[in-house]
C-alpha atoms as a PDB file:
ATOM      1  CA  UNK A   1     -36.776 -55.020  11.514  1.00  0.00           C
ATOM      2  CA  UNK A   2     -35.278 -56.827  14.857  1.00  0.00           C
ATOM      3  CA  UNK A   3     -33.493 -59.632  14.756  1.00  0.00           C
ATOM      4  CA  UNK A   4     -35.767 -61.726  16.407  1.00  0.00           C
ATOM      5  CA  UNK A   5     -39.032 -60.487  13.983  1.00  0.00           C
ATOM      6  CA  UNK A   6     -36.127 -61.411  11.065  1.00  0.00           C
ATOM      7  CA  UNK A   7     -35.769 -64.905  11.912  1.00  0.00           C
ATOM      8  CA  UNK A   8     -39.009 -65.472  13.158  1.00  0.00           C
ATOM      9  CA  UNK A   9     -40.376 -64.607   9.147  1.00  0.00           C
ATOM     10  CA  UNK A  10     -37.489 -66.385   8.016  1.00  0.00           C
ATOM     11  CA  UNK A  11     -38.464 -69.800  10.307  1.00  0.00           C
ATOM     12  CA  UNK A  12     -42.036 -69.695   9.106  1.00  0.00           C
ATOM     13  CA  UNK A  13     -41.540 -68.911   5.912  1.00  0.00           C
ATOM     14  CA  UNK A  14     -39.189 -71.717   5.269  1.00  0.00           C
ATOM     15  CA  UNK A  15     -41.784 -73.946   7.182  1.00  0.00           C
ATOM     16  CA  UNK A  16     -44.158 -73.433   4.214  1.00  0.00           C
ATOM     17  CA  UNK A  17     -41.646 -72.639   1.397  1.00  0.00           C
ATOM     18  CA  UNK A  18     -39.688 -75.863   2.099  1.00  0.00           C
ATOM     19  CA  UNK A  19     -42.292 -78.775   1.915  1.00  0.00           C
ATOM     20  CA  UNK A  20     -43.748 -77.016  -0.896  1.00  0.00           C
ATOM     21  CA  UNK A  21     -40.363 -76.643  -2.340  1.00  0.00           C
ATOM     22  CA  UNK A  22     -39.482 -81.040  -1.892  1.00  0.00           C
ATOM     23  CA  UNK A  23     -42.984 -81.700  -3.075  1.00  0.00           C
ATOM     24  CA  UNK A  24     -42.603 -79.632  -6.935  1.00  0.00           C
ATOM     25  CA  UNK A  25     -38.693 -81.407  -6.610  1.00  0.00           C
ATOM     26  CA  UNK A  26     -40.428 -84.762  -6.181  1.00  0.00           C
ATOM     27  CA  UNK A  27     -43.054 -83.582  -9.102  1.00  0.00           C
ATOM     28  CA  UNK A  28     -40.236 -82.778 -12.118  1.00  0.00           C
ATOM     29  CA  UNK A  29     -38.201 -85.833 -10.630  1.00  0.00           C
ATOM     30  CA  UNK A  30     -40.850 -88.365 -11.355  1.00  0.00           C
ATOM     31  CA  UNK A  31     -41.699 -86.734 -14.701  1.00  0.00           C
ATOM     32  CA  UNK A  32     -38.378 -87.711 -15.638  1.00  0.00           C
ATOM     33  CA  UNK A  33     -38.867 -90.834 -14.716  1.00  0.00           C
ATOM     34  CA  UNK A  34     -36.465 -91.295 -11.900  1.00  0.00           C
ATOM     35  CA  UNK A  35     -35.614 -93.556 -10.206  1.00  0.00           C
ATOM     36  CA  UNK A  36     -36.499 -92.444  -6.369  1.00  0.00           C
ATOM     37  CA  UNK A  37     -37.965 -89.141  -6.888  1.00  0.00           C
ATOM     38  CA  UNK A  38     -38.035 -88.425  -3.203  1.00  0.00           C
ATOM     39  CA  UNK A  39     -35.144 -89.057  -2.009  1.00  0.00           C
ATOM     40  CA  UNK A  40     -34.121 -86.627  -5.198  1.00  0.00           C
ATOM     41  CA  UNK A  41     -36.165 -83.975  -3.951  1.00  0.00           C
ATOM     42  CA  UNK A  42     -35.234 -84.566  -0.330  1.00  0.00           C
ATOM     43  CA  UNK A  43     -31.880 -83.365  -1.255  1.00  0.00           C
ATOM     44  CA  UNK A  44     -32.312 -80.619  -4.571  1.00  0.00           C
ATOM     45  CA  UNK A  45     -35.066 -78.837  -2.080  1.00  0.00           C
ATOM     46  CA  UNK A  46     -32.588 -78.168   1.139  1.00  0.00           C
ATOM     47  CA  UNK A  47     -29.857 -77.050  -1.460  1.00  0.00           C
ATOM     48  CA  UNK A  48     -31.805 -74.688  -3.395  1.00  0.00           C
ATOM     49  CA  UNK A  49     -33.194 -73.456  -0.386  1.00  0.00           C
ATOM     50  CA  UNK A  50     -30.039 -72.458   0.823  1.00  0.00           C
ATOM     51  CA  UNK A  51     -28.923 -71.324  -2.650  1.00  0.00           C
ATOM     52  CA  UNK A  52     -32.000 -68.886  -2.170  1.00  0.00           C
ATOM     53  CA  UNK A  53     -31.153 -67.540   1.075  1.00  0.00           C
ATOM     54  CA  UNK A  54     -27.722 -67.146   0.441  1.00  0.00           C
ATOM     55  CA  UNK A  55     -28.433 -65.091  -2.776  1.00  0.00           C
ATOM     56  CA  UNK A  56     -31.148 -62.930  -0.811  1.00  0.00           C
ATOM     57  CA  UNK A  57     -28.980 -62.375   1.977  1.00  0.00           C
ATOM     58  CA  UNK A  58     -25.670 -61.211  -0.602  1.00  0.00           C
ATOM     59  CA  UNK A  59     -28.429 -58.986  -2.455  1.00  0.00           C
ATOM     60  CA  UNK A  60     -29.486 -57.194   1.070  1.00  0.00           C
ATOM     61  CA  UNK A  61     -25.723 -56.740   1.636  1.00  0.00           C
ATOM     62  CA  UNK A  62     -24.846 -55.059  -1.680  1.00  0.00           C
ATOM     63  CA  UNK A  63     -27.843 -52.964  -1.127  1.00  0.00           C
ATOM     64  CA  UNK A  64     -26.886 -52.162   2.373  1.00  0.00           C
ATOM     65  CA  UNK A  65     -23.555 -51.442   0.779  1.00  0.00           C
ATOM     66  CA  UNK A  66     -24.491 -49.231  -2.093  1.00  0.00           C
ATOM     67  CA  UNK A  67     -26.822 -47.036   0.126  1.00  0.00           C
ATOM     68  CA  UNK A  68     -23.926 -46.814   2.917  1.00  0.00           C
ATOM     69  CA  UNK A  69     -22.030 -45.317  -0.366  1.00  0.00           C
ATOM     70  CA  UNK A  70     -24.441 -43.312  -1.295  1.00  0.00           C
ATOM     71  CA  UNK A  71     -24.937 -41.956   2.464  1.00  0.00           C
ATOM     72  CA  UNK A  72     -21.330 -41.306   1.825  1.00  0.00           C
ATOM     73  CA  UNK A  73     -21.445 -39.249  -1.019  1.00  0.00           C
ATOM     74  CA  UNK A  74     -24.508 -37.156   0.414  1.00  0.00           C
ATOM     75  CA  UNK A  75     -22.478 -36.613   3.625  1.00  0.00           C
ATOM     76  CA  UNK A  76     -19.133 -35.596   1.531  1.00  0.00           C
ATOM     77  CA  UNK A  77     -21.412 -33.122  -0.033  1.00  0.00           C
ATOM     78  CA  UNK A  78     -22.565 -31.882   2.990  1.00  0.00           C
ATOM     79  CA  UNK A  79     -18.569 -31.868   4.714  1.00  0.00           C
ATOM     80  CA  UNK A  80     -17.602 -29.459   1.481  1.00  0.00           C
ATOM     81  CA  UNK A  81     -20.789 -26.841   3.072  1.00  0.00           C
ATOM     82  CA  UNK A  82     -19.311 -26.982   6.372  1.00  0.00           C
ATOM     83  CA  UNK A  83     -15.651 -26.431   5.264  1.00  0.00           C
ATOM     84  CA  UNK A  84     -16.280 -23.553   3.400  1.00  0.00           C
ATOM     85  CA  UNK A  85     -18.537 -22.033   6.150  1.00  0.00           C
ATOM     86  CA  UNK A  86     -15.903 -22.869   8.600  1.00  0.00           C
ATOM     87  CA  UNK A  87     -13.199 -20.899   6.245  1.00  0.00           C
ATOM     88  CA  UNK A  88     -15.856 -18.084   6.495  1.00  0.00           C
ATOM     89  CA  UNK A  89     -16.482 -17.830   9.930  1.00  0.00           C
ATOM     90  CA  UNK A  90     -12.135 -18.708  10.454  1.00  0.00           C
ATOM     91  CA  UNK A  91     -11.299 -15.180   8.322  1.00  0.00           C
ATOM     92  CA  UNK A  92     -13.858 -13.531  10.090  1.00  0.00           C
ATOM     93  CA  UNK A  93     -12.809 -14.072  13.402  1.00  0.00           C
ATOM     94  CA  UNK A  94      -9.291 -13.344  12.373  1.00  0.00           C
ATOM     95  CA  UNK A  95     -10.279 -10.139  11.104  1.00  0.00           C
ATOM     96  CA  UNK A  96     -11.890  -9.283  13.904  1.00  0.00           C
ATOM     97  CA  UNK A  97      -9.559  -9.782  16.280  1.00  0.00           C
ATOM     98  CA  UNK A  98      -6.791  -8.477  14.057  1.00  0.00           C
ATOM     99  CA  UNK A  99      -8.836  -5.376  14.224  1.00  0.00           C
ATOM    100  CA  UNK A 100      -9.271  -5.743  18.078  1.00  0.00           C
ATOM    101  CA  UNK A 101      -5.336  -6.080  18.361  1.00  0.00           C
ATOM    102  CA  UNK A 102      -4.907  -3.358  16.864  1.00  0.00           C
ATOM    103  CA  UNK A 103      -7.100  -1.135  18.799  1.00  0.00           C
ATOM    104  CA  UNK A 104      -5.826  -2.286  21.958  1.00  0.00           C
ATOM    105  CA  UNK A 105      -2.573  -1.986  21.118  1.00  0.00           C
ATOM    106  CA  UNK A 106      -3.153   1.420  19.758  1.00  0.00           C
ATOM    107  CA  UNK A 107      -5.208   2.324  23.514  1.00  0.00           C
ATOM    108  CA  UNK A 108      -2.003   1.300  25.118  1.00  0.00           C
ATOM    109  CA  UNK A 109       0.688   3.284  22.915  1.00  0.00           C
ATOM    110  CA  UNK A 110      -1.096   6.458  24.091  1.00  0.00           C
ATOM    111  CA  UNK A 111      -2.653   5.723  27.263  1.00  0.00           C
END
């Protein structure tokens, strides 16, 4: 998702999360018979709000982290394919041109 769609869901989301948010705040407040519910909710509903946010935000960034680990692995896994195809291909050529070496130098003995 761009950046721009990303904050854009997060702004309008938190337009209708928050107020909803302050009002349930005020709710539980006056249930206990506080003093100035309001002005209780007006300050637990920004804090859990950002106590929500930044506990999304840390869970998308161990996620990110443990499938950038797990890319890892799969591309480790893939590395130990290419080495040993490489070590192939490296003992071939050296064969072969061991074997051309020797022919040539062989052509030039007699020649």
């Amino acid at each position: 998702m761009a950046r721009v769609s990303r904050a854009n869901a997060k702004l309008l989301s938190s337009l209708m999360v928050y107020p909803v948010t302050w009002t349930l705040w005020g709710y539980l407040f006056r249930r206990r018979d506080a003093r100035h519910p309001w002005l209780a909710a007006m300050a637990a509903g920004p804090i859990c709000g950002w106590a929500t946010m930044y506990t999304v935000e840390r869970c998308q960034r161990f996620r990110r982290a443990q499938m950038g680990w797990q890319q890892l692995a799969d591309h480790r896994a893939a590395l130990d394919e290419v080495r040993s195809r490489r070590a192939a291909l490296v003992s071939t050529v050296e064969s072969a041109s061991a074997t051309l070496l020797h022919r040539t130098h062989g052509l030039r003995e007699h020649g």
